[in-house]
Protein backbone atom coordinates (compact mmCIF):
# COMPACT_ATOMS: atom_id res chain seq x y z
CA UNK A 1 58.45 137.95 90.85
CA UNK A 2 61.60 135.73 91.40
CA UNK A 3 61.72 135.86 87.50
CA UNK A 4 62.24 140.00 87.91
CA UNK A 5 64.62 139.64 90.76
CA UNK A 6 66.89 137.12 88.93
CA UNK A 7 66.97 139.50 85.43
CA UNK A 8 67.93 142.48 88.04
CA UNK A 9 71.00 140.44 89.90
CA UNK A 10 74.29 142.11 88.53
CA UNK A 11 77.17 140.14 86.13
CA UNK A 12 76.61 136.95 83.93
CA UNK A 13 74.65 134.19 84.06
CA UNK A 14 76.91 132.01 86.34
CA UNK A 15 77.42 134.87 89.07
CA UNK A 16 73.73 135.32 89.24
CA UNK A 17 72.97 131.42 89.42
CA UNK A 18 75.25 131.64 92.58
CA UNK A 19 74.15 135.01 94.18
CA UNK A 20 70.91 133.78 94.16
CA UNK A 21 71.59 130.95 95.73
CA UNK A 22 73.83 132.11 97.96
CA UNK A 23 70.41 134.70 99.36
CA UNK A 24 68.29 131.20 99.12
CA UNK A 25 70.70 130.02 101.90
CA UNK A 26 70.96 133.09 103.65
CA UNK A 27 67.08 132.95 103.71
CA UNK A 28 66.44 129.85 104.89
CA UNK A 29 69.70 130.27 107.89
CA UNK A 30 67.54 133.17 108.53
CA UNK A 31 64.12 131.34 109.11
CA UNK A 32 65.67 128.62 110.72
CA UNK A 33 68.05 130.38 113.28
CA UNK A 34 65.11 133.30 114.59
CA UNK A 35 61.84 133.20 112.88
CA UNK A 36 60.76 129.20 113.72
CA UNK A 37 62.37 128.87 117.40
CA UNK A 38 60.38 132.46 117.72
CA UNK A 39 57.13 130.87 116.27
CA UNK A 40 57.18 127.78 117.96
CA UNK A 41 56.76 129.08 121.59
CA UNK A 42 52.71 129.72 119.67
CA UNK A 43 52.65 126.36 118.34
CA UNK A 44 50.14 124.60 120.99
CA UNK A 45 51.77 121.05 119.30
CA UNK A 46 54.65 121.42 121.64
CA UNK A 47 52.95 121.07 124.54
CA UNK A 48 53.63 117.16 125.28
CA UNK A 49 52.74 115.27 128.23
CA UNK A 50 54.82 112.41 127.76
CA UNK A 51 57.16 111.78 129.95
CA UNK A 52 55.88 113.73 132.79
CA UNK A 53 55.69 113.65 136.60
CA UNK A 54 52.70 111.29 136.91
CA UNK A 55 51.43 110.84 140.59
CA UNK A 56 50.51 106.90 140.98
């Protein structure tokens, strides 16, 4: 698959070396910036209870 989208990116070998990484960072801004801080309000890990108000 990533083999068929590399062969279809336009101009030579150097412009598609850098267009592709270019969408690799785009990608991973993407995930990092909406689709984790959106998943992680699911994530039951979060839920700590260090540092909390304990009674005594």
């Amino acid at each position: 698959m990533y083999g068929w989208i590399f062969r279809h990116l336009p101009g030579p070998l150097w412009f598609r070396i850098v267009t592709a990484v270019l969408f690799i960072a785009v990608a991973i801004l993407v995930l990092m910036q909406f689709v984790f801080p959106w998943l992680s309000q699911f994530n039951p890990l979060n839920d700590s209870t260090i540092g909390g108000n304990a009674t005594p």
